[in-house]
Protein backbone atom coordinates (compact mmCIF):
# COMPACT_ATOMS: atom_id res chain seq x y z
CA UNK A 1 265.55 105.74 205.40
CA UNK A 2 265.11 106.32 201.31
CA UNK A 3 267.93 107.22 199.32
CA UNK A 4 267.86 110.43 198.31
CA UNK A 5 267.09 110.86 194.56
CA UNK A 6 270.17 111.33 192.10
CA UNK A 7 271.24 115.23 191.75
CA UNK A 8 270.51 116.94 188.64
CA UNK A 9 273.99 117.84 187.03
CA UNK A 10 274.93 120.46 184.25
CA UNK A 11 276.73 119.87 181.39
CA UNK A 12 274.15 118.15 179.16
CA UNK A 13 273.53 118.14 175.43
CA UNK A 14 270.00 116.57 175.00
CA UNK A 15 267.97 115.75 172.10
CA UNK A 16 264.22 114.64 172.08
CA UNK A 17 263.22 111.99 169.64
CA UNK A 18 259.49 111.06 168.60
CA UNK A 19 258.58 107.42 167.39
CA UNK A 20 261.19 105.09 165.95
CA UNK A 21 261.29 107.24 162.69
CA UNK A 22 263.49 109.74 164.91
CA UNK A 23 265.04 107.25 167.03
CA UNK A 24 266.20 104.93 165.16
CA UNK A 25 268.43 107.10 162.81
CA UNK A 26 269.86 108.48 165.39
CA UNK A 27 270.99 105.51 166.90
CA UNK A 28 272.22 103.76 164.14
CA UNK A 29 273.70 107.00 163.42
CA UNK A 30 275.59 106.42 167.29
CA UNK A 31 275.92 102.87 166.21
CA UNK A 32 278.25 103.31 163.14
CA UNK A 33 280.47 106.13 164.24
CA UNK A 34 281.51 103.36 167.85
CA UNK A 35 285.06 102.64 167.72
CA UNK A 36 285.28 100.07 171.13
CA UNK A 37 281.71 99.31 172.36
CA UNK A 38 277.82 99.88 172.42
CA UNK A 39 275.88 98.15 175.21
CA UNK A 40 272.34 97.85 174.38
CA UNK A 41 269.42 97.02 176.30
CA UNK A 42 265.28 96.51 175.54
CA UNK A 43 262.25 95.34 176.11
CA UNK A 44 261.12 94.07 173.06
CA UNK A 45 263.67 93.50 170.18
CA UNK A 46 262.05 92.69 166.90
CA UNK A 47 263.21 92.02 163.86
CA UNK A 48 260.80 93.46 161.25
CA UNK A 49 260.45 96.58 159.14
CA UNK A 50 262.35 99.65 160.80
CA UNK A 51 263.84 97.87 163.43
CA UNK A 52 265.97 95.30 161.20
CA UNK A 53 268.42 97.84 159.99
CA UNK A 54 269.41 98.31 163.92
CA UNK A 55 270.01 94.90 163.63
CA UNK A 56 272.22 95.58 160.82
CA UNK A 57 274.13 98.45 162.52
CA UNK A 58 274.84 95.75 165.24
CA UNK A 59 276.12 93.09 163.60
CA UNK A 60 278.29 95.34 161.16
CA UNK A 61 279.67 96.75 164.39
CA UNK A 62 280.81 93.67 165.85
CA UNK A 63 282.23 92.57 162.61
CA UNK A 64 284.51 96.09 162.30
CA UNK A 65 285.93 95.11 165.79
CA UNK A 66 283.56 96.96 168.35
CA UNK A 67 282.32 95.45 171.09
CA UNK A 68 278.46 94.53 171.15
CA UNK A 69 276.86 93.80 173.94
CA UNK A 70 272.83 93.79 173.73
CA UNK A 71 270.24 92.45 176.56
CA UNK A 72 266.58 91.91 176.18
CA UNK A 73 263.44 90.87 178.40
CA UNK A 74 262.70 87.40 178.42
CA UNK A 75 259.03 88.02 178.72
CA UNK A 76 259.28 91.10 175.97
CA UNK A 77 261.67 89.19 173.15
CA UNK A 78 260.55 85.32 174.05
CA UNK A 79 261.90 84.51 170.91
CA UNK A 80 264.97 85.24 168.60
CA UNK A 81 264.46 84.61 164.72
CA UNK A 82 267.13 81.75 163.96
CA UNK A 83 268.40 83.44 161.41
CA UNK A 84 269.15 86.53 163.40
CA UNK A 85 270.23 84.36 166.24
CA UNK A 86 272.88 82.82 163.67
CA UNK A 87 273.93 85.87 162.28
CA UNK A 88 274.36 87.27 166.03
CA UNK A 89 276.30 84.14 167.02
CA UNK A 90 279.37 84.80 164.05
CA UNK A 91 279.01 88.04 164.21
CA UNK A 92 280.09 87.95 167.95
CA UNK A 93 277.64 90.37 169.56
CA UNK A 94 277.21 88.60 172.96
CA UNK A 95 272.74 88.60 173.26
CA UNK A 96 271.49 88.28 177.20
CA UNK A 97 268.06 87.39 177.81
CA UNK A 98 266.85 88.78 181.31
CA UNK A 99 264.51 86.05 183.12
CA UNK A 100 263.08 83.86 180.46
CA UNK A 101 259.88 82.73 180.82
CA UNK A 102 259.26 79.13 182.36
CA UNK A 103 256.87 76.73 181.40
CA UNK A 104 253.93 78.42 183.80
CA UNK A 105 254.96 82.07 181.69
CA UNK A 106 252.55 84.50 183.64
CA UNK A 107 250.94 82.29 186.14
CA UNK A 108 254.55 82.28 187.62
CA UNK A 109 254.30 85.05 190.54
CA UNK A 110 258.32 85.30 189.45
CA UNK A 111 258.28 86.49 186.20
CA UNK A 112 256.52 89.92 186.35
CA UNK A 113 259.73 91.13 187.80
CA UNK A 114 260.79 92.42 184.06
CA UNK A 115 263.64 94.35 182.38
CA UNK A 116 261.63 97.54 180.50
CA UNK A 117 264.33 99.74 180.24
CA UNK A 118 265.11 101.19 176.85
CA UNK A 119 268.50 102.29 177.18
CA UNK A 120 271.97 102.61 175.19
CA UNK A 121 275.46 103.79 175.31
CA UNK A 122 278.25 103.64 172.44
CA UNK A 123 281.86 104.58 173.26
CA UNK A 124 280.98 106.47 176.84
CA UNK A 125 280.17 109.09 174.10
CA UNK A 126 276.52 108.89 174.11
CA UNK A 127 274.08 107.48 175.84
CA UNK A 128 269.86 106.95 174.59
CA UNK A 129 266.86 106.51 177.03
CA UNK A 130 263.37 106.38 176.74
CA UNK A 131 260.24 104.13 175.63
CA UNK A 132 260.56 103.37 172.48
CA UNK A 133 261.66 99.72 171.96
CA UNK A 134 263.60 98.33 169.37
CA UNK A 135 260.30 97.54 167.28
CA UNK A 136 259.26 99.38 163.82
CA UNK A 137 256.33 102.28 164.87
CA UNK A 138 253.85 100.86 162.29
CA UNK A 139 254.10 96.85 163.60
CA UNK A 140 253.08 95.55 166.84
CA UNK A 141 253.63 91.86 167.38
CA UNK A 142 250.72 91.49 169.06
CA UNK A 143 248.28 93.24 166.82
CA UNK A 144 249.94 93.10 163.06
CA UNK A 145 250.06 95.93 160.95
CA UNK A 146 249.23 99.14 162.46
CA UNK A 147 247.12 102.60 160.55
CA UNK A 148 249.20 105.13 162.11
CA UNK A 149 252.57 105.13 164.15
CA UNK A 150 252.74 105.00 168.05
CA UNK A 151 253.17 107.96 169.79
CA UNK A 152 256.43 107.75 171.85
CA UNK A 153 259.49 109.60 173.15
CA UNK A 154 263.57 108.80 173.39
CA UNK A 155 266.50 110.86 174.72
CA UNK A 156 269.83 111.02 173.09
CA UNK A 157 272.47 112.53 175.72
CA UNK A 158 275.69 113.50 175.90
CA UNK A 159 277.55 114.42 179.32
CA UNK A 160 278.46 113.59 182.56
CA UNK A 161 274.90 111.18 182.64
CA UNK A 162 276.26 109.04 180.12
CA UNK A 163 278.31 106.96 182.03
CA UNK A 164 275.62 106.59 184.94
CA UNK A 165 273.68 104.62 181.40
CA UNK A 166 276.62 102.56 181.07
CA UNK A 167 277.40 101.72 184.88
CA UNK A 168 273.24 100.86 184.71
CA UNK A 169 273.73 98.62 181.75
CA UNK A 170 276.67 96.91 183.02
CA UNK A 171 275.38 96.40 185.95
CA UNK A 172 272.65 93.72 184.52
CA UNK A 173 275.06 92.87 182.12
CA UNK A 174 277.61 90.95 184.73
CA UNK A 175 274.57 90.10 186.57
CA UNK A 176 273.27 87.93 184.07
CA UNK A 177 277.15 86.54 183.48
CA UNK A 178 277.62 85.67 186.21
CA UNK A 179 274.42 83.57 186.70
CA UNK A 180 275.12 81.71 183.15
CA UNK A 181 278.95 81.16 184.21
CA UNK A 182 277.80 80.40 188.28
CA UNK A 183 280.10 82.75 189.20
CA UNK A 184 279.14 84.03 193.12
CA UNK A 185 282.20 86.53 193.04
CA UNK A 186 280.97 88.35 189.89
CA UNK A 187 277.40 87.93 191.25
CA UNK A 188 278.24 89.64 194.36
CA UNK A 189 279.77 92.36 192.65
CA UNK A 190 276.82 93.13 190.02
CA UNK A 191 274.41 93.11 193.08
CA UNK A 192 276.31 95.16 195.36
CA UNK A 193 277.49 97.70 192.66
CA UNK A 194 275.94 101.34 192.82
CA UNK A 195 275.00 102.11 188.76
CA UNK A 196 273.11 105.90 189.62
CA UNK A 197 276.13 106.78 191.84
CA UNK A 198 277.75 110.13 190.70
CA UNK A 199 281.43 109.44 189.42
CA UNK A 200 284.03 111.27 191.19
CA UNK A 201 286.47 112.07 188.49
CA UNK A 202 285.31 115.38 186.47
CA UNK A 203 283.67 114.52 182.90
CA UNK A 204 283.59 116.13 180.02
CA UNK A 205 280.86 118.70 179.57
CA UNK A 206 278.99 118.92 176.63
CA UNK A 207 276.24 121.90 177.37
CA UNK A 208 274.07 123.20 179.45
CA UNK A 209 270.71 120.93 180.55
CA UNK A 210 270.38 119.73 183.81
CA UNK A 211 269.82 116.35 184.07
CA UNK A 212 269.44 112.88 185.93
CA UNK A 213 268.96 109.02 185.72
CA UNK A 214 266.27 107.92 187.96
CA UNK A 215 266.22 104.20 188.31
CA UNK A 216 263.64 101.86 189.74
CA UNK A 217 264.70 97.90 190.88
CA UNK A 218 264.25 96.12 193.50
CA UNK A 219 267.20 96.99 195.80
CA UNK A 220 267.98 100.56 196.33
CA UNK A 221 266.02 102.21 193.67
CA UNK A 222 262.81 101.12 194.37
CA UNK A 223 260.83 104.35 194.39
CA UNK A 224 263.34 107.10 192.81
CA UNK A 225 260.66 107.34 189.90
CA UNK A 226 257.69 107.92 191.53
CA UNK A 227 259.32 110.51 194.16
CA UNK A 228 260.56 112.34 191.30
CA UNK A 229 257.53 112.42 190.15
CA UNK A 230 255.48 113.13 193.32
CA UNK A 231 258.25 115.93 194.46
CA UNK A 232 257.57 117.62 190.90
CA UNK A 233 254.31 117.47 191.59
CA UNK A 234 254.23 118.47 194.71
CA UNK A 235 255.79 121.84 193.57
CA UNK A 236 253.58 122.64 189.96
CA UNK A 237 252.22 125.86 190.21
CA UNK A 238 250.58 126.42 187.16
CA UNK A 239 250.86 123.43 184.92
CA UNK A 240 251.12 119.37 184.77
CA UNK A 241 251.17 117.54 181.30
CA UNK A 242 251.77 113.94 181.94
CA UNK A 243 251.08 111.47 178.87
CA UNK A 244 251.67 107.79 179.73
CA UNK A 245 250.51 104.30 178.39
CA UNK A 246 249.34 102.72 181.22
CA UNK A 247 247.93 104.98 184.00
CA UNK A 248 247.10 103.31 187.19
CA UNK A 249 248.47 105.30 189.93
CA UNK A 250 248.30 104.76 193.12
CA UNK A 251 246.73 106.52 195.86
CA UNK A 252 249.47 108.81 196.48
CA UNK A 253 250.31 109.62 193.29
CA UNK A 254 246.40 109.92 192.59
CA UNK A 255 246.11 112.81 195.27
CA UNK A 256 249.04 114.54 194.56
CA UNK A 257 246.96 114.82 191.03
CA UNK A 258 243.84 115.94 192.61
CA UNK A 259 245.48 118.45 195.50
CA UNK A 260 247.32 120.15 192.56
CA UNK A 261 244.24 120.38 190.48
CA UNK A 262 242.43 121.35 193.72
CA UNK A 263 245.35 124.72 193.97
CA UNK A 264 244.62 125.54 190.52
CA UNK A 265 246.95 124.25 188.53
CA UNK A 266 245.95 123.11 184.88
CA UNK A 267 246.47 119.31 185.13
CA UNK A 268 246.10 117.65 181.59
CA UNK A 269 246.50 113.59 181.11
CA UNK A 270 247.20 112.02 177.72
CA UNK A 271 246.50 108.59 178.09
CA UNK A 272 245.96 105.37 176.14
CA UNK A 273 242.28 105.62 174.55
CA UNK A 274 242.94 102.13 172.34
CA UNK A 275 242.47 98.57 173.70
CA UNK A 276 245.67 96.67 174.37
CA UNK A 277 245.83 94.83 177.22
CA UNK A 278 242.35 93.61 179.17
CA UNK A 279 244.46 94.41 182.88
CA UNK A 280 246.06 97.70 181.74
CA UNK A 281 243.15 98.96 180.09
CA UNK A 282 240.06 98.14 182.16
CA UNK A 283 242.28 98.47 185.76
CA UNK A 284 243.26 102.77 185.09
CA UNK A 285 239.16 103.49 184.57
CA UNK A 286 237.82 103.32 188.03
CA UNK A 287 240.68 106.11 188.94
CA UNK A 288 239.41 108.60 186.60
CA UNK A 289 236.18 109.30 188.55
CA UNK A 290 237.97 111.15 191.07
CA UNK A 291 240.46 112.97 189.25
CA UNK A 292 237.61 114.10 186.66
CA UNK A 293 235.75 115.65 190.37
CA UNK A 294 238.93 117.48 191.28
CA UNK A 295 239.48 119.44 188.02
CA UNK A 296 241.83 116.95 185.95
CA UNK A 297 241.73 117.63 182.26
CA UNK A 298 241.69 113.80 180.58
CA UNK A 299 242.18 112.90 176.88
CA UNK A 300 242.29 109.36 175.40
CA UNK A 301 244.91 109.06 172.29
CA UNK A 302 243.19 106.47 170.04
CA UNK A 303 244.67 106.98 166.13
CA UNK A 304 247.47 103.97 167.23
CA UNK A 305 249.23 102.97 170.42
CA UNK A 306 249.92 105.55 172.98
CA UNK A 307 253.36 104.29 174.65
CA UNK A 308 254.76 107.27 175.49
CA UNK A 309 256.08 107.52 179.55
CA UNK A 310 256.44 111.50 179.38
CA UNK A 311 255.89 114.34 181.55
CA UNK A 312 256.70 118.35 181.62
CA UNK A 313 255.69 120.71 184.51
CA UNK A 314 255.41 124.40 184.39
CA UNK A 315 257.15 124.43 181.70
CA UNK A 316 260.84 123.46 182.81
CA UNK A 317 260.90 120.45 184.23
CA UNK A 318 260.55 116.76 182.19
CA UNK A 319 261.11 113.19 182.20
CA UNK A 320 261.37 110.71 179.25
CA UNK A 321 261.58 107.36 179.98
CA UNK A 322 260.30 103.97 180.12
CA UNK A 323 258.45 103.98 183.34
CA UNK A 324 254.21 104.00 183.45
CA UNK A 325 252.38 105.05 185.92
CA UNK A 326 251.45 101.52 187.12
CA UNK A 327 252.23 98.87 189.78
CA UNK A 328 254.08 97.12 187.43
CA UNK A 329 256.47 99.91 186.36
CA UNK A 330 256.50 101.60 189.78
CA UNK A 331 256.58 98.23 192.40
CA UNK A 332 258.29 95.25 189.73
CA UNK A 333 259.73 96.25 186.53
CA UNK A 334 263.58 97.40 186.03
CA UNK A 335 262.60 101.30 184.62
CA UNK A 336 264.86 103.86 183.66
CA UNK A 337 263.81 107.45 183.34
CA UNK A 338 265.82 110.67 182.68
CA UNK A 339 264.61 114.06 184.16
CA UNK A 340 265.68 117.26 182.84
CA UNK A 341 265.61 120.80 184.25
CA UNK A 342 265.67 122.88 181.08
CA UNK A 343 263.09 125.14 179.84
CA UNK A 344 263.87 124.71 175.95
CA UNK A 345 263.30 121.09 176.36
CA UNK A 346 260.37 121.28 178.09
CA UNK A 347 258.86 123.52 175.86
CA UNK A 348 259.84 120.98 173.08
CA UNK A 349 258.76 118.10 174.48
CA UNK A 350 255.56 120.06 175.68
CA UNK A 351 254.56 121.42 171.99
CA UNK A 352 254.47 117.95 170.94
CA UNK A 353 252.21 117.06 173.41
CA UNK A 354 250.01 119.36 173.09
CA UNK A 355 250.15 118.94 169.34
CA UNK A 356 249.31 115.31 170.05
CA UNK A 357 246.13 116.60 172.13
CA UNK A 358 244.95 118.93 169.29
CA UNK A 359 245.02 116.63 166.92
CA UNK A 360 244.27 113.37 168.03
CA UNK A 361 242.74 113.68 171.50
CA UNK A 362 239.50 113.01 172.32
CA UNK A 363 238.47 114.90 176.13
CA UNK A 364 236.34 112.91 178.34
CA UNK A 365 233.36 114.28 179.40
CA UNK A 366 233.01 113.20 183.00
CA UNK A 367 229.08 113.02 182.72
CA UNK A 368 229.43 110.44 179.73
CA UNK A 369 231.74 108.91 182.21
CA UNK A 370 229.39 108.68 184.97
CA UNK A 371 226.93 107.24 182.65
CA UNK A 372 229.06 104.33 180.77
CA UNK A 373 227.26 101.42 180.94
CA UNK A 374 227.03 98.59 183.73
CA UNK A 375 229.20 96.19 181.21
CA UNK A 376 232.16 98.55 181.37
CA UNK A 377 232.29 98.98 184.89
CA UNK A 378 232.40 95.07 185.68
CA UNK A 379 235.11 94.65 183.07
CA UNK A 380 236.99 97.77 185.10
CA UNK A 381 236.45 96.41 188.57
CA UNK A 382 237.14 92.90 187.10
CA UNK A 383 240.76 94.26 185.94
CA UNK A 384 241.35 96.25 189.28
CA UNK A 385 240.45 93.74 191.12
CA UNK A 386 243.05 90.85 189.47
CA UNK A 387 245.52 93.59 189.81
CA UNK A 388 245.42 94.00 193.64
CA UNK A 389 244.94 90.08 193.61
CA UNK A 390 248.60 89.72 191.70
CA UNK A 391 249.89 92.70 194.02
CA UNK A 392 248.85 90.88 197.01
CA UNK A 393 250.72 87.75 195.75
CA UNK A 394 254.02 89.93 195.41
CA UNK A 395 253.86 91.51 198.78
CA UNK A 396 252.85 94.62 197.43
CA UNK A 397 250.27 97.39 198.47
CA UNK A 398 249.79 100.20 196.04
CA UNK A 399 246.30 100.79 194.73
């Protein structure tokens, strides 16, 4: 039997943050007001433009006394600048990488099991969760310099969720301890520990949202993410706005899409319209067919990197986080989202959206679809195709 998703809980302050222009004030703002310890985990950590002065906030942290404890993807930060990694070191802050990369990198079956959460915590005060990595909006590492910022989303929370972040953190935290120190008794108690489970001592209130962590790994969370997503679903009656990087669902989640066009509600898809990876890009195309038959409204986001993992539904529920809509987020990567029951966020988070939309979408016609040219679709079924084939590998049916 599944475990049941997480409860929503009151007693939430939330705050939406766009792009790394928003977030990253804020959490350097978290940073420098810790007194005892921030725990800090992402994806990518770079050290240029933007992202350097949370850098800064860390090391002069661990240097006033505070604790620092920071944890990155060994596939999405395969290198540390040696000066920062110096600087780091006598500062103190303790640096975890989550499975480095071998000598094989991709072509080991093993290491697209990744870390992709974006998530931290300072003092059990606050807590932040989202997309956004720690990576300047106008750099990519992959692609240089960018023309405009990515479009992207963070949550800054305060509340009884809060210490579910930290219990998640820590979690990986000992985990990786305890495999650099060999120690079975702390790496019994990392695996066996429950990180989403609801503390039973009352905490502090700080408002009035509704909230939850959903978590996806490879234990007992495998599929809270995509339930919460399918249940909301499930239940739109007028309105879905999903906008997400890389859309590839899978069957289910594809007719859930299509039966709640299908009722009449007004289903609307912001996804990436800008090349960035061959798999990600080609592999979503062949899905839109059907979806574009059933009523779904799609617009590609082109101006810069769409990264943004966001959805609202009629208007009162959301989720921000760092989960796609792709085998890779929903079968193998560590993903943290948060979903919120509040109207006024919603509506937030939904007027940027559909601000993004105005502005920078571009609709797809579905006859220009059904007419792109015989190149395009062998690329797409090309990219499906070694998608199911790495699936397959993993144990793993999905598309």
């Amino acid at each position: 039997m599944p475990l049941r998703l997480p409860s929503l809980r009151t007693g939430h302050s939330l705050d939406l943050l766009e792009g790394s222009s928003e977030f990253f004030p804020a959490l350097i703002a978290a940073i420098e007001a810790g007194k005892h310890e921030v725990w800090l985990e992402s994806y990518i950590f770079d050290f240029t433009g933007a992202s350097e002065a949370v850098a800064l906030a860390l090391e002069r942290a661990s240097l006033r006394g505070v604790t620092v404890r920071v944890v990155v993807d060994g596939f999405g930060t395969p290198l540390m600048p040696a000066t920062w990694r110096r600087r780091f070191r006598q500062a103190g802050i303790d640096w975890q990488v989550y499975a480095p990369v071998g000598s094989l990198g991709v072509l080991w079956p093993g290491s697209w099991r990744r870390l992709h959460r974006k998530l931290c915590v300072v003092d059990d005060a606050v807590a932040f969760c989202g997309g956004i990595n720690i990576l300047d909006d106008l750099h990519d590492p992959g692609h240089g310099q960018l023309q405009a910022p990515r479009l992207d989303f963070a949550v800054r929370v305060r509340g009884p969720l809060v210490a579910d972040v930290r219990r998640s953190i820590r979690q990986i935290w000992q985990r990786l301890r305890a495999i650099h120190t060999l120690n079975p008794h702390a790496l019994a108690e990392a695996l066996t520990s429950h990180p989403a489970q609801s503390p039973k001592q009352p905490l502090e209130q700080h408002g009035s949202f509704r909230a939850a962590l959903m978590l996806r790994d490879n234990l007992r969370y495998r599929s809270h993410i995509e339930r919460a997503y399918l249940r909301a679903i499930g239940r739109a009656q007028r309105e879905i706005v999903i906008a997400n990087a890389y859309f590839v669902p899978g069957r289910r989640l594809r007719l859930a899409l299509e039966r709640a066009a299908r009722r009449g509600v007004h289903v609307t898809l912001l996804l990436q319209g800008r090349y960035e990876y061959f798999m990600q890009y080609y592999a979503s195309r062949p899905v839109y067919g059907s979806l574009l038959r059933a009523g779904v409204t799609i617009h590609e986001y082109s101006p810069s990197f769409l990264h943004a993992k966001v959805a609202v539904i009629d208007g009162h529920w959301a989720t921000v986080g760092s989960s796609n809509l792709d085998p890779l987020s929903l079968l193998l990567a560590r993903e943290a989202n948060v979903v919120v029951e509040d109207k006024a966020f919603a509506g937030q988070l939904r007027g940027r959206l559909m601000q993004a939309i105005a502005d920078h979408g571009q609709e797809m016609d579905p006859q220009r679809y059904a007419r792109r040219p015989l190149v395009e679709r062998v690329l797409e079924r090309l990219a499906l195709g070694v998608m199911r084939l790495a699936l397959m590998i993993q144990g793993k049916r999905y598309l």
